[in-house]
Protein backbone atom coordinates (compact mmCIF):
# COMPACT_ATOMS: atom_id res chain seq x y z
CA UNK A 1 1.06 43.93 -9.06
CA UNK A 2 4.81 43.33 -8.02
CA UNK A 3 5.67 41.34 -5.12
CA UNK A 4 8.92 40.13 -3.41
CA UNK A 5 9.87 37.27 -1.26
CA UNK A 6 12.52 37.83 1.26
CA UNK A 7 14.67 35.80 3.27
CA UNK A 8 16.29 36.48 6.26
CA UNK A 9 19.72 35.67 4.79
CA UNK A 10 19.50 38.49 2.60
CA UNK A 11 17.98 36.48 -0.02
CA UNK A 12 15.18 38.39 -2.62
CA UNK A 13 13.01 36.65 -4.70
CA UNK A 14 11.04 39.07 -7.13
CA UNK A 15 7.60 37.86 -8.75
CA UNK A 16 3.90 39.34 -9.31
CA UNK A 17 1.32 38.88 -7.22
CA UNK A 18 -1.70 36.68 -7.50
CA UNK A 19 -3.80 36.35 -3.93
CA UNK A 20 -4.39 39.62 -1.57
CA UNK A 21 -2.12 42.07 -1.23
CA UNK A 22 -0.71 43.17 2.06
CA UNK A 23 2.91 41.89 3.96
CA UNK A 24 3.08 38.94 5.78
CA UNK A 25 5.58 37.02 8.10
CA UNK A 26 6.78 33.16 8.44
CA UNK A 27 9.35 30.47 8.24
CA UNK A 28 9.23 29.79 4.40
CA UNK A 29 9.38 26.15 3.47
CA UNK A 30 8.65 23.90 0.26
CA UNK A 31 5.92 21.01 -0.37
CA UNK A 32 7.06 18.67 -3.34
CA UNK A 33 3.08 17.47 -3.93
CA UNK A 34 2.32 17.62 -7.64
CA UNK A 35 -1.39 17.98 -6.38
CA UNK A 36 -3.76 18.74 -3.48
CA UNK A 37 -2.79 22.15 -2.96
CA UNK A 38 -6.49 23.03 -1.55
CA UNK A 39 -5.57 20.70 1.17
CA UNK A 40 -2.01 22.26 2.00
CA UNK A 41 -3.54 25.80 2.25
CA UNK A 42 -5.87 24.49 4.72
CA UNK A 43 -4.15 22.10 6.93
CA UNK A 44 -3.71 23.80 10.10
CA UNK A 45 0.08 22.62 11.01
CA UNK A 46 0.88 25.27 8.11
CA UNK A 47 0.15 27.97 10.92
CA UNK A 48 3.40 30.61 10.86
CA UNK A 49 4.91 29.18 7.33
CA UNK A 50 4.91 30.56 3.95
CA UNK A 51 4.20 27.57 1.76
CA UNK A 52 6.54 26.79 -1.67
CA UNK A 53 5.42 24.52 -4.06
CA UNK A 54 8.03 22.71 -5.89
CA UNK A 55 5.23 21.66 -8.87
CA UNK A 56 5.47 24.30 -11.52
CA UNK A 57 1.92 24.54 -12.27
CA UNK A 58 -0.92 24.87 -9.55
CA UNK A 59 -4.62 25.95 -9.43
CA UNK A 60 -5.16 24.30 -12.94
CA UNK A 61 -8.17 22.41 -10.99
CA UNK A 62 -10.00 25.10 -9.43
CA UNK A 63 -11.07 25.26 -5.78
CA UNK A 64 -14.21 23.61 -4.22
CA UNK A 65 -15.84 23.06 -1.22
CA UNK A 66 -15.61 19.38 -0.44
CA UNK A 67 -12.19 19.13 0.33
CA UNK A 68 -10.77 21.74 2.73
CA UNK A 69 -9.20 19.87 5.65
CA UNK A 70 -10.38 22.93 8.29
CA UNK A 71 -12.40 25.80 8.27
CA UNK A 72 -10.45 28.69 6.85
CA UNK A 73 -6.67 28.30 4.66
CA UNK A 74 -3.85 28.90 7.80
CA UNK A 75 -0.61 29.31 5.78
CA UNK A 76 1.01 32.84 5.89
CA UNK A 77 1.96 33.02 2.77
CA UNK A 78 1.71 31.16 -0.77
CA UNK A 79 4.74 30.82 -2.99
CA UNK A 80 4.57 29.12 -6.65
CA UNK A 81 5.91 29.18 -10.39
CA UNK A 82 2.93 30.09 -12.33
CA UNK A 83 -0.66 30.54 -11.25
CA UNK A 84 -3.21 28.53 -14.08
CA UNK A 85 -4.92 31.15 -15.81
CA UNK A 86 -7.78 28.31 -16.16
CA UNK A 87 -9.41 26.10 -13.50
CA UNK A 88 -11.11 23.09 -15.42
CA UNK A 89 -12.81 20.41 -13.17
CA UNK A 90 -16.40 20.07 -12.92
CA UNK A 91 -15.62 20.21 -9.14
CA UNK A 92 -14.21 23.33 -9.38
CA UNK A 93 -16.54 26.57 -7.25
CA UNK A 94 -13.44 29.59 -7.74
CA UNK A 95 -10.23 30.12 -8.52
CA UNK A 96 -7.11 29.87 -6.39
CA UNK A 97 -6.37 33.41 -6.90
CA UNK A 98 -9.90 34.35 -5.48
CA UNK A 99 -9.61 31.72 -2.64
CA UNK A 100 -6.70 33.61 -1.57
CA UNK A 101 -8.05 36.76 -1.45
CA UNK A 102 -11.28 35.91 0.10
CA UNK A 103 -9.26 34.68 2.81
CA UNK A 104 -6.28 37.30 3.05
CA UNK A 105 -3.95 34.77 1.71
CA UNK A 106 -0.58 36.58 0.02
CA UNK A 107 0.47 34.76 -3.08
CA UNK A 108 3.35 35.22 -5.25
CA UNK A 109 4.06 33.90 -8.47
CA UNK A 110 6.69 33.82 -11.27
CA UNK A 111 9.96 33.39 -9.06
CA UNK A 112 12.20 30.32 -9.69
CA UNK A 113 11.14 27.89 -7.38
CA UNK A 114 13.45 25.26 -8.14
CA UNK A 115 16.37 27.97 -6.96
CA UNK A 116 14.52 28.98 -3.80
CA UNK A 117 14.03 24.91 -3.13
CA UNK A 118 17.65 24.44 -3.13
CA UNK A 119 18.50 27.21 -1.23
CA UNK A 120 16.22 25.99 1.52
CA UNK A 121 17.34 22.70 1.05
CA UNK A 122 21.00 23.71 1.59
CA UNK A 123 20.89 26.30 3.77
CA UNK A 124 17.40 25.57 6.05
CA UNK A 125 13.89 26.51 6.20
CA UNK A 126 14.12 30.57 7.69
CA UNK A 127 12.16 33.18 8.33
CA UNK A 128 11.08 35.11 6.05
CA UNK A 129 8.41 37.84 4.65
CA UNK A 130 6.48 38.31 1.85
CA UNK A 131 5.21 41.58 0.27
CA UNK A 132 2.91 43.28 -2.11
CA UNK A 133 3.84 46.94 -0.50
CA UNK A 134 7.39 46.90 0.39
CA UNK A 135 9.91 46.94 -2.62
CA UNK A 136 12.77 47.87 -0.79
CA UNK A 137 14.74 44.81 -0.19
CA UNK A 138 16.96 45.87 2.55
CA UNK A 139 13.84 46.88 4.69
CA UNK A 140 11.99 43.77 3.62
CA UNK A 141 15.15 41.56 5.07
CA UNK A 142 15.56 43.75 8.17
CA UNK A 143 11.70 42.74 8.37
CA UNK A 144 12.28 38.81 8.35
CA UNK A 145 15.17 38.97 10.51
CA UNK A 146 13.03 40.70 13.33
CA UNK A 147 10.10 38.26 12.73
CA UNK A 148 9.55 35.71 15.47
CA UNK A 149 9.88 32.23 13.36
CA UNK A 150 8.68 29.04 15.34
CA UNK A 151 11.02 27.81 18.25
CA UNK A 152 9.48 27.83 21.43
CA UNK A 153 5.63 30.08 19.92
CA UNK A 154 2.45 28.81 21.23
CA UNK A 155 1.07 28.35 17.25
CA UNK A 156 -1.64 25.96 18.46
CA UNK A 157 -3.73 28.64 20.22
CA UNK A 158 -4.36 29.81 16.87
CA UNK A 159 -5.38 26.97 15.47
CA UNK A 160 -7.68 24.87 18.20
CA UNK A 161 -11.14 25.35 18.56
CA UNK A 162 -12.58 27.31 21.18
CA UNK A 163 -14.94 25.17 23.04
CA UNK A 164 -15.58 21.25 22.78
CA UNK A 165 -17.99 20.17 20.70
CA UNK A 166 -19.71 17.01 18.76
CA UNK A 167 -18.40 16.25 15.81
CA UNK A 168 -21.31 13.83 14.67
CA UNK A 169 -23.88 12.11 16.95
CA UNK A 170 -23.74 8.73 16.22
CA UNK A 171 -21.05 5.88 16.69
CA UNK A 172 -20.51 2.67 18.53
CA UNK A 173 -16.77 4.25 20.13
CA UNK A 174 -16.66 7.66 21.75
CA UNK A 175 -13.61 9.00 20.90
CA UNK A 176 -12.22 12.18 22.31
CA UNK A 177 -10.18 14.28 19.91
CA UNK A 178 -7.45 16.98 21.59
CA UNK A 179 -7.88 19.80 19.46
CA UNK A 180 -3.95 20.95 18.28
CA UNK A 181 -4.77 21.68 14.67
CA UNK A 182 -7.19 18.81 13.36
CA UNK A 183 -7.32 18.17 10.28
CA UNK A 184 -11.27 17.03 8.78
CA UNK A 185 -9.89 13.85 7.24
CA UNK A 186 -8.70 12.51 10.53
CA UNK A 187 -12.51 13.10 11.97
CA UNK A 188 -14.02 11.37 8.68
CA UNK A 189 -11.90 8.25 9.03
CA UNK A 190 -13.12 8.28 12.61
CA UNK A 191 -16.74 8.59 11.59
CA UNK A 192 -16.34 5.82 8.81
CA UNK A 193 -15.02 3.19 11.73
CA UNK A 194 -18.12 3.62 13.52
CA UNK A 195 -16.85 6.83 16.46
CA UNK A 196 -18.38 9.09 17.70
CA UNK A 197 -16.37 12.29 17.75
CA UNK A 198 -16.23 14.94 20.09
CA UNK A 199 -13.60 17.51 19.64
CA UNK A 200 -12.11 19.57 22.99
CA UNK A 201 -10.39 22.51 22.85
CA UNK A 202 -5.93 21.94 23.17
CA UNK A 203 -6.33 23.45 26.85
CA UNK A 204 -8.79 20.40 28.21
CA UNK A 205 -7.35 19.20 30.80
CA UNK A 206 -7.71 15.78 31.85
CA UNK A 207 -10.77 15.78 34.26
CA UNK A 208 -12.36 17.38 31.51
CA UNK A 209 -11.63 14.94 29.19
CA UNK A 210 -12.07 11.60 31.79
CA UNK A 211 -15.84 13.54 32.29
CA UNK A 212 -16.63 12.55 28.12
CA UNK A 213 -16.18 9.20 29.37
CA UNK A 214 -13.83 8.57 25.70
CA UNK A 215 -13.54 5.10 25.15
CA UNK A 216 -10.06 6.24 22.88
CA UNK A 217 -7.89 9.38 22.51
CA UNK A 218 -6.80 11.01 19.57
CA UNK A 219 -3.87 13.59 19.43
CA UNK A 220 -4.32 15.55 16.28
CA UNK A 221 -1.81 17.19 14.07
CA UNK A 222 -0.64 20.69 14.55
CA UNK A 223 1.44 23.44 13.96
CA UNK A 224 5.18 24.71 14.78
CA UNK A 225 7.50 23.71 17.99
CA UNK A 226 6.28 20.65 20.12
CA UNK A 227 7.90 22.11 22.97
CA UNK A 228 6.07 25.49 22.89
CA UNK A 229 2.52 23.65 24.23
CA UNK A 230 3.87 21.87 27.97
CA UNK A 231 0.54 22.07 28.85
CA UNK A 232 -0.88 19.76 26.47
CA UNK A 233 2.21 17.06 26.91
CA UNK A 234 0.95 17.70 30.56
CA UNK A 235 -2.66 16.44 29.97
CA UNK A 236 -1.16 13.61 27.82
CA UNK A 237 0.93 12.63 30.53
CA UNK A 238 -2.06 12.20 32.51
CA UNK A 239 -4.24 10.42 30.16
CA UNK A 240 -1.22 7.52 29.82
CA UNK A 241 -2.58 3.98 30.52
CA UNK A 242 -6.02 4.94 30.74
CA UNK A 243 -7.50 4.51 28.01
CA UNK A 244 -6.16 3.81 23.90
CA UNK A 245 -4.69 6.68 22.36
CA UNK A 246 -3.62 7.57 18.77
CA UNK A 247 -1.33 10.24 18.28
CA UNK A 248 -0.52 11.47 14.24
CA UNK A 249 1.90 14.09 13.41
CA UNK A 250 1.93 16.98 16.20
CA UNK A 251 0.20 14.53 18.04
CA UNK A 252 3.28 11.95 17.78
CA UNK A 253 5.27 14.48 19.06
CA UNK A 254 3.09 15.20 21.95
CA UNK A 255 3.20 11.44 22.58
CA UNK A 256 6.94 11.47 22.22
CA UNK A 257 7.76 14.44 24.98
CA UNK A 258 4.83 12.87 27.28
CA UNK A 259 7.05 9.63 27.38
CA UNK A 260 9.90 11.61 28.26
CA UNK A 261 11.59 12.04 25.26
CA UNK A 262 13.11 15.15 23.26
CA UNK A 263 12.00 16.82 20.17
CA UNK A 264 14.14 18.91 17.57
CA UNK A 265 13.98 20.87 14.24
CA UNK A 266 14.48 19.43 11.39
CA UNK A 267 16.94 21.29 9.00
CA UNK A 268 14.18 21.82 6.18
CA UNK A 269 11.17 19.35 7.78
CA UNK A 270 9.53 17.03 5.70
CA UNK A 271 6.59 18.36 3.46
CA UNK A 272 5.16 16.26 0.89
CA UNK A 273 2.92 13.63 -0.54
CA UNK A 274 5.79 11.13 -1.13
CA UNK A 275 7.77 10.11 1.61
CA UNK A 276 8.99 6.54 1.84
CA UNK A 277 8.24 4.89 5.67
CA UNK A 278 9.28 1.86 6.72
CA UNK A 279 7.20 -0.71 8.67
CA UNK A 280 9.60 -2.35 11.07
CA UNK A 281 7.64 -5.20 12.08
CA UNK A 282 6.01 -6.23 8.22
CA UNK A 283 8.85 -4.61 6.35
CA UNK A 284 6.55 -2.91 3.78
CA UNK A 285 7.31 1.06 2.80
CA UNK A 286 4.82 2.51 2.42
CA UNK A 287 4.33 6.17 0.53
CA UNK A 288 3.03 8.83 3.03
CA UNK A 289 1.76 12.02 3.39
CA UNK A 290 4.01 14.26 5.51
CA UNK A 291 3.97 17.85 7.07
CA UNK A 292 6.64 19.00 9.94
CA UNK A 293 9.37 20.62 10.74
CA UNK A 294 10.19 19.12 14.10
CA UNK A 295 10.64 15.16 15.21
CA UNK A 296 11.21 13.54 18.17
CA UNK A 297 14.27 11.94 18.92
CA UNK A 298 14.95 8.21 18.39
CA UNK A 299 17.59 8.21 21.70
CA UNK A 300 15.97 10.33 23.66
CA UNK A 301 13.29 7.27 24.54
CA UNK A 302 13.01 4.49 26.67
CA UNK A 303 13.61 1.23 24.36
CA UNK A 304 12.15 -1.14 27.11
CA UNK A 305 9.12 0.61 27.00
CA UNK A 306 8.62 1.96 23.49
CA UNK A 307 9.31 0.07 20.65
CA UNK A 308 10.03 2.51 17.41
CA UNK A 309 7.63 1.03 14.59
CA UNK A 310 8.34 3.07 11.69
CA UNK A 311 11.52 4.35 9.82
CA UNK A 312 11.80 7.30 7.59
CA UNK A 313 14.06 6.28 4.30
CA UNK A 314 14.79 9.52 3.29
CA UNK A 315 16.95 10.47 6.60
CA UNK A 316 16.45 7.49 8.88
CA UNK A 317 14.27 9.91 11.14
CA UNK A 318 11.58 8.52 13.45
CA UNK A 319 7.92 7.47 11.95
CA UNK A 320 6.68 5.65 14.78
CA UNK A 321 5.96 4.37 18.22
CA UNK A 322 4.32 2.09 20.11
CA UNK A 323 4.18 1.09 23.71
CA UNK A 324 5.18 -2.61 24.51
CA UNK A 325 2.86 -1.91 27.89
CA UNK A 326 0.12 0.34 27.57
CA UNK A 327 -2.43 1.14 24.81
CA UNK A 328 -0.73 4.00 22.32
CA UNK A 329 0.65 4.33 19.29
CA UNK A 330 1.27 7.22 17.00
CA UNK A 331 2.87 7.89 13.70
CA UNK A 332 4.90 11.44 12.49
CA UNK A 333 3.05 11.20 8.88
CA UNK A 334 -0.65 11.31 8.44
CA UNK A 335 -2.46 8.22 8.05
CA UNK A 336 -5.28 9.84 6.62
CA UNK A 337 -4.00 11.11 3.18
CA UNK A 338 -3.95 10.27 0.25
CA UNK A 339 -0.65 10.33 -1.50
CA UNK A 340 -2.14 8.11 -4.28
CA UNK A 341 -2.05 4.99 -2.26
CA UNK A 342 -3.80 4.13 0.92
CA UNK A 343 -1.34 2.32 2.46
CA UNK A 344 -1.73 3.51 5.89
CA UNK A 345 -5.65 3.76 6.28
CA UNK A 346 -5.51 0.09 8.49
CA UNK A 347 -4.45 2.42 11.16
CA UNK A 348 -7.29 3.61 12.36
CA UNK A 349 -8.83 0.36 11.89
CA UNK A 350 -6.31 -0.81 14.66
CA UNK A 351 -7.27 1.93 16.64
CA UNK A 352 -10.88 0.77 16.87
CA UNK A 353 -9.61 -2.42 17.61
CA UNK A 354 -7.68 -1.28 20.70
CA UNK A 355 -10.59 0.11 21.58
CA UNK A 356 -12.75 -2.82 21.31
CA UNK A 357 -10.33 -4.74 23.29
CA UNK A 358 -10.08 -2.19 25.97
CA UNK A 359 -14.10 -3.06 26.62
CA UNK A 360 -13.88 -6.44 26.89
């Protein structure tokens, strides 16, 4: 079956489809991973965005169980060069294309996705729509003009869980997760340091949360404009100085508006499995894991209170902060990857260790 990609710009890509079929609406934007595209379908913060892969080949490993990073695939839409006929790994439960149709996923294959890169890459991610049932291009454009792309849309709502819940049962820290878009990785780095988990819902507020009696706070990833949830920055605010708290990705960001800084969009964000980050104080790079299309901006904070800990290379964008007073920290990239390298795991070991020095 045909299918089309289309841009708001007036830009068509043509290509055959290979998930569900059906039309479907987001900001279109590229990952450059060469693997771990199980993991990109389901990470949450891909809520509203049709996904390109820059990696020619993908589903050549199959699809299993084990490592989905939330409970259902989120992107809108799935855009790559050639779907593998044959999924070899003795991990492997399905294909891609049936993972994507189990779970209403659109897929397209067999455009040039080394064209449609640079064209994001020069011009911006955009809105955009992709189709199985429209083949009219002018309608299909008129389509992703009207769409509502990301600035300023409530995306976590879609995302969080509904009501708080354990995570596991058994830990020596209680740690309190706000709910934006988790992904499972975060949780199971939690569990291996010895927490016990309880996930809350992004609309807690911070009685709510104080009531769990957290000895830490994590802000989780999550998807689309920072400054389309006030009410969690809100509860963040209120949670300052009270207890240690870890922000990653979405999370940074929440950390970043809650100190009274500004966030903006990025021209094309930062999607990927290897992005260079600089560690200010040890002045080791390390190679991170990275999904966003907004950041928080370096001048927009207060340098007497926040030191920034981590530089990106690619664009000299912000990585990190930490507070020279109070207990936080929080990184843009995700810490709990796996880009090849685990450079950045000893952050959640430092996390623990806040905690474990907030007790004493």
């Amino acid at each position: 079956m045909k299918a089309k990609l289309a841009l708001e710009d007036g830009t068509v890509f043509k290509g055959d489809s290979f998930g569900a079929t059906g039309e479907r609406y987001g900001e279109v934007v590229f990952n450059t991973s060469m693997a771990g595209y199980q993991e990109i379908l389901t990470d949450p913060s891909y809520k509203g965005q049709i996904v390109t892969m820059t990696y020619p080949l993908i589903g050549n490993y199959g699809i299993n169980h084990e490592d989905i990073e939330s409970r259902k695939p989120f992107v809108e839409g799935f855009v790559i060069k050639e779907c593998s006929g044959l999924a070899s790994s003795w991990r492997s439960e399905k294909t891609l294309g049936e993972y994507l149709r189990e779970n209403h996923i659109v897929g397209i294959e067999g455009i040039d996705t080394r064209a449609l890169t640079r064209h994001i890459r020069l011009e911006g991610a955009m809105k955009a729509v992709i189709s199985t049932e429209n083949s009219d291009d002018k309608s299909l454009i008129e389509k992703a003009k009207a769409s509502p792309g990301l600035i300023g849309r409530d995306l976590v709502k879609d995302v969080t869980f509904e009501k708080i819940h354990r995570w596991n049962d058994k830990g020596k820290y209680n740690v309190v997760v706000v709910d934006t878009g988790v992904k499972y990785n975060i949780l199971r780095e939690l569990v291996h340091r010895n927490c016990k988990v309880t996930i809350v819902p992004a609309r807690t507020n911070a009685t709510q949360i104080f009531d769990l009696k957290p000895d830490g706070i994590m802000l989780s990833n999550g998807p689309g404009d920072p400054e389309g949830v006030p009410y969690v920055v809100e509860t963040v605010k209120k949670l300052l100085g009270k207890m240690p708290i870890f922000g990653i990705c979405f999370g940074h960001q929440m950390l970043g508006l809650a100190l009274g800084g500004r966030t903006y969009k990025l021209k094309f964000g930062h999607h990927g499995a290897n992005h260079p980050v600089k560690d200010l104080k040890t002045g080791k790079v390390n190679i991170t894991v990275q999904n966003h299309g907004f950041c928080v901006d370096i001048d927009s904070l207060n340098k007497n209170d926040i030191e920034i800990t981590h530089i990106n290379l690619n664009d000299n964008t912000l990585e990190g902060i930490r507070h020279r007073k109070l207990s936080l920290f929080s990184v843009q990239f995700h810490p709990e990857a796996s880009p090849g390298p685990h450079d950045s795991r000893y952050m959640f070991t430092e996390f623990v260790e806040k905690m474990e020095q907030n007790r004493a």
